[in-house]
PDB file of N, CA and C in Angstrom:
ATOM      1  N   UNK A   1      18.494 -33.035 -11.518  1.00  0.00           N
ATOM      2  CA  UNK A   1      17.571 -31.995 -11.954  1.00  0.00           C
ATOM      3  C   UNK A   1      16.821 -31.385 -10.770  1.00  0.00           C
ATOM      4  N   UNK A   2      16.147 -32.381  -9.937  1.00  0.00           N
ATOM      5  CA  UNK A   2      15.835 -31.540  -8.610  1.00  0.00           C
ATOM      6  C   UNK A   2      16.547 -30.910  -7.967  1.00  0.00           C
ATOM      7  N   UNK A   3      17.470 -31.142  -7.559  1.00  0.00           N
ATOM      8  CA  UNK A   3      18.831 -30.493  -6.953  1.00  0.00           C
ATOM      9  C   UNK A   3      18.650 -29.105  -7.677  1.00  0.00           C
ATOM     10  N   UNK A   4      18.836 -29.134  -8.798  1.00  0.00           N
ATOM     11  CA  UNK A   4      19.095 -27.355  -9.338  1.00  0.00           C
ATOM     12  C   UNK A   4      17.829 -26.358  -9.165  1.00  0.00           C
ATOM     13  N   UNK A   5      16.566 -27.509  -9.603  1.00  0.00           N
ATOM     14  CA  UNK A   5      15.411 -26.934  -8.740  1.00  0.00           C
ATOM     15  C   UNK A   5      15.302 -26.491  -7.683  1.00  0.00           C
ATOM     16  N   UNK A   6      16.236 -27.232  -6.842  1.00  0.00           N
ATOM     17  CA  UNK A   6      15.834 -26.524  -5.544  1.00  0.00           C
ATOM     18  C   UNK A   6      16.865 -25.299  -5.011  1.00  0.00           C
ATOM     19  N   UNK A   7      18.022 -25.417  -5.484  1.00  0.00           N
ATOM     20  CA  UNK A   7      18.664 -24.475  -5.324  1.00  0.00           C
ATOM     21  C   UNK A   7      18.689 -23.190  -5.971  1.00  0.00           C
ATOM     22  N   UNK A   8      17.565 -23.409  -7.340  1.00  0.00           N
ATOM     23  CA  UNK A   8      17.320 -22.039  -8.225  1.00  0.00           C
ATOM     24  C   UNK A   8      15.702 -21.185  -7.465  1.00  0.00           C
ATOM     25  N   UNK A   9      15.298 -21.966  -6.873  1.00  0.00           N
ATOM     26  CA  UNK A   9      14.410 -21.297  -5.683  1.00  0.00           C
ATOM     27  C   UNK A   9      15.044 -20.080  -5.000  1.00  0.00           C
ATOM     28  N   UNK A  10      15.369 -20.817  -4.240  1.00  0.00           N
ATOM     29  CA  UNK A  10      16.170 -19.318  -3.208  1.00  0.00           C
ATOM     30  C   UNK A  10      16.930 -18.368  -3.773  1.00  0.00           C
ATOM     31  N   UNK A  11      17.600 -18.659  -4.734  1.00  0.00           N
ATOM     32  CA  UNK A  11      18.204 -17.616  -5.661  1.00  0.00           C
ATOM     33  C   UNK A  11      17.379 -16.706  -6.272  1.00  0.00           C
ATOM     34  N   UNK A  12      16.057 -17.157  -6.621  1.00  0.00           N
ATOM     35  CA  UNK A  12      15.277 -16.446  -7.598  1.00  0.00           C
ATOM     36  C   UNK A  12      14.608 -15.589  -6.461  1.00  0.00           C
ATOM     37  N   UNK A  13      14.242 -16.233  -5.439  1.00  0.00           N
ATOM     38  CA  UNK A  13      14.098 -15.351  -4.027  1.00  0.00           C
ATOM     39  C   UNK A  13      14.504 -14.187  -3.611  1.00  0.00           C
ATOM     40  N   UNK A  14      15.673 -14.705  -3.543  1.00  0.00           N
ATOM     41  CA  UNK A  14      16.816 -13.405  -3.384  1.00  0.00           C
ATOM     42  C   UNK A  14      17.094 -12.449  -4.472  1.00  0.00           C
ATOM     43  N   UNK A  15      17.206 -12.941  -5.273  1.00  0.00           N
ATOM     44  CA  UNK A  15      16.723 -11.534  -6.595  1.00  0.00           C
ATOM     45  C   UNK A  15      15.889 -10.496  -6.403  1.00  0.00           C
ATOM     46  N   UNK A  16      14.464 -11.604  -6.585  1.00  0.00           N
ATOM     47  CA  UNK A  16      13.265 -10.458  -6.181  1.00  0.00           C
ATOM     48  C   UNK A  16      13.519 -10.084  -4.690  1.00  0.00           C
ATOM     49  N   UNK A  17      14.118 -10.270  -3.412  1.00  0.00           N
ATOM     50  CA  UNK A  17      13.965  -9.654  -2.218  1.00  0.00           C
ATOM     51  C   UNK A  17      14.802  -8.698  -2.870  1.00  0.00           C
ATOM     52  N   UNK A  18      15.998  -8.549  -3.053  1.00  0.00           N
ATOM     53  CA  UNK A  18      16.707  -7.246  -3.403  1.00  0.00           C
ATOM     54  C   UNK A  18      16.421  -6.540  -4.525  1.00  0.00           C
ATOM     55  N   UNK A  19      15.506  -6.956  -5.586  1.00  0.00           N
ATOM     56  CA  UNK A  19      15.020  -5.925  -6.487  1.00  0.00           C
ATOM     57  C   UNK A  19      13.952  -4.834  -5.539  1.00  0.00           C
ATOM     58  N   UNK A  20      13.107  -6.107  -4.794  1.00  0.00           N
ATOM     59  CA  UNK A  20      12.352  -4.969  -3.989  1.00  0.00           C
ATOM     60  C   UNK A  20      13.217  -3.761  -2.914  1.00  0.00           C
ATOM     61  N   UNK A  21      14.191  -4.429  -2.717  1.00  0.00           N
ATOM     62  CA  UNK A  21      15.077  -3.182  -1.642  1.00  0.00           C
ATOM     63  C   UNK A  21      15.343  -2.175  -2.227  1.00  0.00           C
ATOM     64  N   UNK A  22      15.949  -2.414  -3.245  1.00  0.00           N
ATOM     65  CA  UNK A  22      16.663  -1.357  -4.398  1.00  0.00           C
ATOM     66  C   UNK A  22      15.032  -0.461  -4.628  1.00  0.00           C
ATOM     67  N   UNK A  23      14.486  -1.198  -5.129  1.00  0.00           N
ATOM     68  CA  UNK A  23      13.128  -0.071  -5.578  1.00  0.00           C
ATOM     69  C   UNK A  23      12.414   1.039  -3.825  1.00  0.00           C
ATOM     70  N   UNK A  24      12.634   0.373  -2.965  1.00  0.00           N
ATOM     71  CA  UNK A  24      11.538   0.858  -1.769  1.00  0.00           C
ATOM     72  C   UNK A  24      13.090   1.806  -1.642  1.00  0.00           C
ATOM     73  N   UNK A  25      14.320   1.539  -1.244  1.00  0.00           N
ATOM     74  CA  UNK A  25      15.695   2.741  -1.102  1.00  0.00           C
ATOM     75  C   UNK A  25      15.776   3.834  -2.233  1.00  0.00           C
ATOM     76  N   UNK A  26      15.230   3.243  -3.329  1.00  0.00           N
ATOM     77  CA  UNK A  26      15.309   4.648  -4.479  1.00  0.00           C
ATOM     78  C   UNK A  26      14.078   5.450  -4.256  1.00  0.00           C
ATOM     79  N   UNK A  27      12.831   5.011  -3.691  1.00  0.00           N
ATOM     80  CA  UNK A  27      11.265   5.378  -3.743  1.00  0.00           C
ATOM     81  C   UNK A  27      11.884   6.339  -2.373  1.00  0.00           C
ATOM     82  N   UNK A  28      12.650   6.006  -0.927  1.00  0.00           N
ATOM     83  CA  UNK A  28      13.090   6.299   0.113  1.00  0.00           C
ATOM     84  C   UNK A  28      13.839   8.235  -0.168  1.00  0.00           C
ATOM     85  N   UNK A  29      14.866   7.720  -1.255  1.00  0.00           N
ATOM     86  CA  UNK A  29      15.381   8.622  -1.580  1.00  0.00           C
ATOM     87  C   UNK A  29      14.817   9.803  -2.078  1.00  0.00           C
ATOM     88  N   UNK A  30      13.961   9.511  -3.140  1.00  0.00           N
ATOM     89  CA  UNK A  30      13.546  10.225  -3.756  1.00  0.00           C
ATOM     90  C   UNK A  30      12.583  11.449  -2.774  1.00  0.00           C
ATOM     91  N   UNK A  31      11.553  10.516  -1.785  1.00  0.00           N
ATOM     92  CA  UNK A  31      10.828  11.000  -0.559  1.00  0.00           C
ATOM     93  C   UNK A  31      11.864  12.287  -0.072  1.00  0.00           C
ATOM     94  N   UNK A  32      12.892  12.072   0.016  1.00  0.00           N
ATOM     95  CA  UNK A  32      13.455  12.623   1.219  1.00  0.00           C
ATOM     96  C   UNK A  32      14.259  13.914   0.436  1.00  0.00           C
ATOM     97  N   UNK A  33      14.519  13.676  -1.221  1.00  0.00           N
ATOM     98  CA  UNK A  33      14.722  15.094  -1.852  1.00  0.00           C
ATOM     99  C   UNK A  33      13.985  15.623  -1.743  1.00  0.00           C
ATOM    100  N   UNK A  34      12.443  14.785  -1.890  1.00  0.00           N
ATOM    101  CA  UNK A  34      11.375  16.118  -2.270  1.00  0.00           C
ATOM    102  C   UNK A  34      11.212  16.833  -0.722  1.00  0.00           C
ATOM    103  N   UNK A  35      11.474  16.171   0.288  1.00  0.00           N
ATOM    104  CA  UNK A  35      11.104  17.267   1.922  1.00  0.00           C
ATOM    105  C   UNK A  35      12.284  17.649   1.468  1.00  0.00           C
ATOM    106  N   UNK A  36      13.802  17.910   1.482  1.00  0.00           N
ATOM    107  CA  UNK A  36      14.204  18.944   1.357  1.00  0.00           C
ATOM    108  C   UNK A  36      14.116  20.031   0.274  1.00  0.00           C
ATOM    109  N   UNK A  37      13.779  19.542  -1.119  1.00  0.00           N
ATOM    110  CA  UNK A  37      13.253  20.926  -1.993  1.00  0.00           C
ATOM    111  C   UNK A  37      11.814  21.658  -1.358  1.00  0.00           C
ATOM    112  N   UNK A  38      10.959  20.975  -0.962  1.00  0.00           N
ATOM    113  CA  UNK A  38      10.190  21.746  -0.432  1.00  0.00           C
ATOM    114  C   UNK A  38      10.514  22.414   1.006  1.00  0.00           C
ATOM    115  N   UNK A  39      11.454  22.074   1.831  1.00  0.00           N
ATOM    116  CA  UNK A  39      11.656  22.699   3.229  1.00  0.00           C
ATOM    117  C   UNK A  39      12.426  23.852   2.798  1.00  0.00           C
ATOM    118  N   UNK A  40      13.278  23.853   1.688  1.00  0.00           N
ATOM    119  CA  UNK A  40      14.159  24.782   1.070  1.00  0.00           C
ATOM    120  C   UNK A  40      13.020  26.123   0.638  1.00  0.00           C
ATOM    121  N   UNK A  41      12.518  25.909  -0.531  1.00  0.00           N
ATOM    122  CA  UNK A  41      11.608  26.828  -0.967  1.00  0.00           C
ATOM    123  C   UNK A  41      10.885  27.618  -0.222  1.00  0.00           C
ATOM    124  N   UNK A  42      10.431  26.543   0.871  1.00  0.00           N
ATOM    125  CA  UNK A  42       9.501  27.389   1.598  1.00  0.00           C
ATOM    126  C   UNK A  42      10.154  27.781   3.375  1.00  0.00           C
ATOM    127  N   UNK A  43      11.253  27.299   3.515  1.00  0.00           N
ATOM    128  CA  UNK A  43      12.116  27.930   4.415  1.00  0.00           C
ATOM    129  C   UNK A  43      11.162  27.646   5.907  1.00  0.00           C
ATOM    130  N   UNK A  44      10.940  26.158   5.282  1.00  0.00           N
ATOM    131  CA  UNK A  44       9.917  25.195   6.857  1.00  0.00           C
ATOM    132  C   UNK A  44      11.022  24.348   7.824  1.00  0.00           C
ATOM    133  N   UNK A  45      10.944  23.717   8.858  1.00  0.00           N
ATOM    134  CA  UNK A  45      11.516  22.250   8.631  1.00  0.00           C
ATOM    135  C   UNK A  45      11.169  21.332   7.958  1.00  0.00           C
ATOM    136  N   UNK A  46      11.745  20.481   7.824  1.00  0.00           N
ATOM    137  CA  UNK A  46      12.102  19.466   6.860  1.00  0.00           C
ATOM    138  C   UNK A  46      10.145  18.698   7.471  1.00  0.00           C
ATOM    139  N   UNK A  47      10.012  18.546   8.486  1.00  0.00           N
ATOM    140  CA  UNK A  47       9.040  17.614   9.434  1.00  0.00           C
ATOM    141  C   UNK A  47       7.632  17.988   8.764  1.00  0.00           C
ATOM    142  N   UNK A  48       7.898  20.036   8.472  1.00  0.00           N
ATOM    143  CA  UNK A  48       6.486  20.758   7.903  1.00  0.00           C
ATOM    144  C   UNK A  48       6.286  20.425   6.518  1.00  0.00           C
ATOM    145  N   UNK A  49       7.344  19.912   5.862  1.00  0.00           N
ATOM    146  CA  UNK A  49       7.262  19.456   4.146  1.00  0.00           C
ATOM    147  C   UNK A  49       6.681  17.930   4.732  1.00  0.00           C
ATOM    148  N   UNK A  50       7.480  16.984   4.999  1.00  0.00           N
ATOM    149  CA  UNK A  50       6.678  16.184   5.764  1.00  0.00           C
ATOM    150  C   UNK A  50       5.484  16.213   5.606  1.00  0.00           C
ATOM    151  N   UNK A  51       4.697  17.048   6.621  1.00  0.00           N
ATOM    152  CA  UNK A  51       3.264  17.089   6.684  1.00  0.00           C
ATOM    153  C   UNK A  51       2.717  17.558   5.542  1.00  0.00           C
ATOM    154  N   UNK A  52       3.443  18.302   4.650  1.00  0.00           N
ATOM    155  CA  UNK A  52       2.178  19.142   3.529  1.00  0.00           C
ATOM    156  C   UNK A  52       2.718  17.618   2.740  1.00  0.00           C
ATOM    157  N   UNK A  53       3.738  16.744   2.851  1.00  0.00           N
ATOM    158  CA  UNK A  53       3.273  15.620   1.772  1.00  0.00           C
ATOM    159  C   UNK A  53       2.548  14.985   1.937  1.00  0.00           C
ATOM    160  N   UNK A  54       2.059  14.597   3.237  1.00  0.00           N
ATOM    161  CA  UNK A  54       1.441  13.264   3.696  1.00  0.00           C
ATOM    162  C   UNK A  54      -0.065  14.248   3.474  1.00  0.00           C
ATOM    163  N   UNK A  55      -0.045  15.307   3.211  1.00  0.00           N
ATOM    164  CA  UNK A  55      -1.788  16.025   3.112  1.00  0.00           C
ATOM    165  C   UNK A  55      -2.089  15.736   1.504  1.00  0.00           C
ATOM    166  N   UNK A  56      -1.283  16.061   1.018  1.00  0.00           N
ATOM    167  CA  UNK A  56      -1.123  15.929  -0.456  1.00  0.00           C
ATOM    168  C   UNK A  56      -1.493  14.599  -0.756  1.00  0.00           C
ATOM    169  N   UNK A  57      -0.972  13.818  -0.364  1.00  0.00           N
ATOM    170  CA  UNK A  57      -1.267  12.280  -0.507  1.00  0.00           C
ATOM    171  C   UNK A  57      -2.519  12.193  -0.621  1.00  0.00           C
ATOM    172  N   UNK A  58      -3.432  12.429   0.628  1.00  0.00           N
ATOM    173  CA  UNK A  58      -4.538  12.560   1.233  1.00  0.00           C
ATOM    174  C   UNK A  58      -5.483  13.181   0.283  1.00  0.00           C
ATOM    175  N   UNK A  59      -5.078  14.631   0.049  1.00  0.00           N
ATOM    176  CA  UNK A  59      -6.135  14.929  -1.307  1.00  0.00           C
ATOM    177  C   UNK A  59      -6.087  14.686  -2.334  1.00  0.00           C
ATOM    178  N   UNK A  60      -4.978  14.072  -2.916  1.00  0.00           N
ATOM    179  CA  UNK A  60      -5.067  13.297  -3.925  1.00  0.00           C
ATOM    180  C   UNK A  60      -5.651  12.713  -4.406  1.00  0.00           C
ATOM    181  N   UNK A  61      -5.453  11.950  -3.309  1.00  0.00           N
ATOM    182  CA  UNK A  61      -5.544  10.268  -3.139  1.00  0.00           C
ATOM    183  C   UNK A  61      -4.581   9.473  -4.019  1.00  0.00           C
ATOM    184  N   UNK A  62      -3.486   9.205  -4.228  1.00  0.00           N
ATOM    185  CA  UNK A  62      -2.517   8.628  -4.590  1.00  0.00           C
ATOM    186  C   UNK A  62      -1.718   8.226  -3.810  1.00  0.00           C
ATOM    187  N   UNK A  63      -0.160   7.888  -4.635  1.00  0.00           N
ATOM    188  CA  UNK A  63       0.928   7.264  -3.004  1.00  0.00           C
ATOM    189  C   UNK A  63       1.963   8.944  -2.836  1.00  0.00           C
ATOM    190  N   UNK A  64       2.843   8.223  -1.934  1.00  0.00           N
ATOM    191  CA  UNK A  64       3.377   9.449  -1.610  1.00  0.00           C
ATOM    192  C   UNK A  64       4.419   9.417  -2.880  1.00  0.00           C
ATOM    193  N   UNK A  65       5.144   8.614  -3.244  1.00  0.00           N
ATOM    194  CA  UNK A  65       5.898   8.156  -4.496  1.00  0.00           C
ATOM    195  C   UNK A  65       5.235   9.051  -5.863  1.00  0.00           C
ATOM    196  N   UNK A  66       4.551   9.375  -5.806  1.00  0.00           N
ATOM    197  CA  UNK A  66       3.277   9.874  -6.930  1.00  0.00           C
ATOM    198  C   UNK A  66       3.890  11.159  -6.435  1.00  0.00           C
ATOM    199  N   UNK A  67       3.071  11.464  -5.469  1.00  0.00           N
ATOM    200  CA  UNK A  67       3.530  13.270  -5.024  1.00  0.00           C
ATOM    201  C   UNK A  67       4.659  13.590  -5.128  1.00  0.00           C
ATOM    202  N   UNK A  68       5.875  12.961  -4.530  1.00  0.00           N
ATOM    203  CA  UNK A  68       7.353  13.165  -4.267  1.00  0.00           C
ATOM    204  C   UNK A  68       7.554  13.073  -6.264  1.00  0.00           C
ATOM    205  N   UNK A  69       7.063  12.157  -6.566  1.00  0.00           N
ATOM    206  CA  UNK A  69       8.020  11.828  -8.284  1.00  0.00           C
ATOM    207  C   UNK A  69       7.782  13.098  -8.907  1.00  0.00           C
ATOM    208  N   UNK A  70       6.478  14.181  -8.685  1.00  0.00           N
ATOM    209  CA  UNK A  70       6.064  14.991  -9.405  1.00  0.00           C
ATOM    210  C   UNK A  70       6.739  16.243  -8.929  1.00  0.00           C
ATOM    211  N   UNK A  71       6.780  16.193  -7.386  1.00  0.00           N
ATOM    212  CA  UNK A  71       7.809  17.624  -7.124  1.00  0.00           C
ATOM    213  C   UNK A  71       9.049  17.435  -7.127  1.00  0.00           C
ATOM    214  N   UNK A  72       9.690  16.410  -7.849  1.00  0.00           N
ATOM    215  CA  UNK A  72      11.408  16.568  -7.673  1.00  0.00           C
ATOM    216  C   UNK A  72      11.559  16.510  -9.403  1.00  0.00           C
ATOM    217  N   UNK A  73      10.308  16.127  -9.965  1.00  0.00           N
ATOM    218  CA  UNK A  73      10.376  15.939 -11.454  1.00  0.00           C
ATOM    219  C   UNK A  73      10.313  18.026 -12.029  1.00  0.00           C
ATOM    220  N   UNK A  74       9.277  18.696 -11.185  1.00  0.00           N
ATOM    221  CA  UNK A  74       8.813  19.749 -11.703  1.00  0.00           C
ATOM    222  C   UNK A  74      10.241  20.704 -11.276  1.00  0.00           C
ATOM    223  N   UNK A  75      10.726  20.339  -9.759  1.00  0.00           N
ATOM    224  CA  UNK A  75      11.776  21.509  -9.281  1.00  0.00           C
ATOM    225  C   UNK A  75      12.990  21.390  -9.917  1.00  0.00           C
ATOM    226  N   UNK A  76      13.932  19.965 -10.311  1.00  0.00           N
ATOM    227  CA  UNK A  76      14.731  19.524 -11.076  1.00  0.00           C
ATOM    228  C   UNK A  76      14.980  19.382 -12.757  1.00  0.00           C
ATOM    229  N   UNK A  77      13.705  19.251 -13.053  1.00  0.00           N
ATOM    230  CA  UNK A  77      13.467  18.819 -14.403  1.00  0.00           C
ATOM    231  C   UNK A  77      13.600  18.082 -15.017  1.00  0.00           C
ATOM    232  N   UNK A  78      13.685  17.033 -14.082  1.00  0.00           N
ATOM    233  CA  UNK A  78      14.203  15.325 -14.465  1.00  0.00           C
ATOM    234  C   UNK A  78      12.922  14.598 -14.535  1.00  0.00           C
ATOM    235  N   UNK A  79      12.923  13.350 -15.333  1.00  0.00           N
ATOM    236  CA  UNK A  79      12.168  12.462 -15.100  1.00  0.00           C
ATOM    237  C   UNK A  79      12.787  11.670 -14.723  1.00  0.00           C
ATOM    238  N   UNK A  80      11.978  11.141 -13.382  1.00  0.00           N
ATOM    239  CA  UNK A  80      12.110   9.446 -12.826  1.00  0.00           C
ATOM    240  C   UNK A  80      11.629   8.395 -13.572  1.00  0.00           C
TER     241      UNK A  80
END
């Protein structure tokens, strides 16, 4: 019985380490549609969407995940 105890540790480990990867690579992704719908629209570099997200953040006050979910939700029409 210890034995499986101890070997259902690290497994359960490794689950949650790669649930968290999967979530921070989709949160990653998502970031990086919203600088290109906004570099698109507004015909910036990609670096100037960038900056108007990380301002956005700022007056918010929320995460950037928040900002990005809402402009790829409003330009697409998808919900995340």
């Amino acid at each position: 019985m210890a034995g499986t105890l101890e070997l259902q540790r690290p497994v359960e480990e490794s689950r949650s380490q790669t649930e968290n990867l999967e979530k921070n690579l989709a949160e990653r992704v998502l970031i990086e549609q919203a600088k290109r719908l906004l570099a698109a629209q507004h015909g910036v570099p990609v670096e100037v969407a960038m900056a108007w997200l990380r301002q956005q953040v700022r007056d918010e006050q929320c995460t950037v995940v928040e900002v990005v979910r809402g402009i790829v939700e409003a330009r697409t029409g998808t919900r995340g």
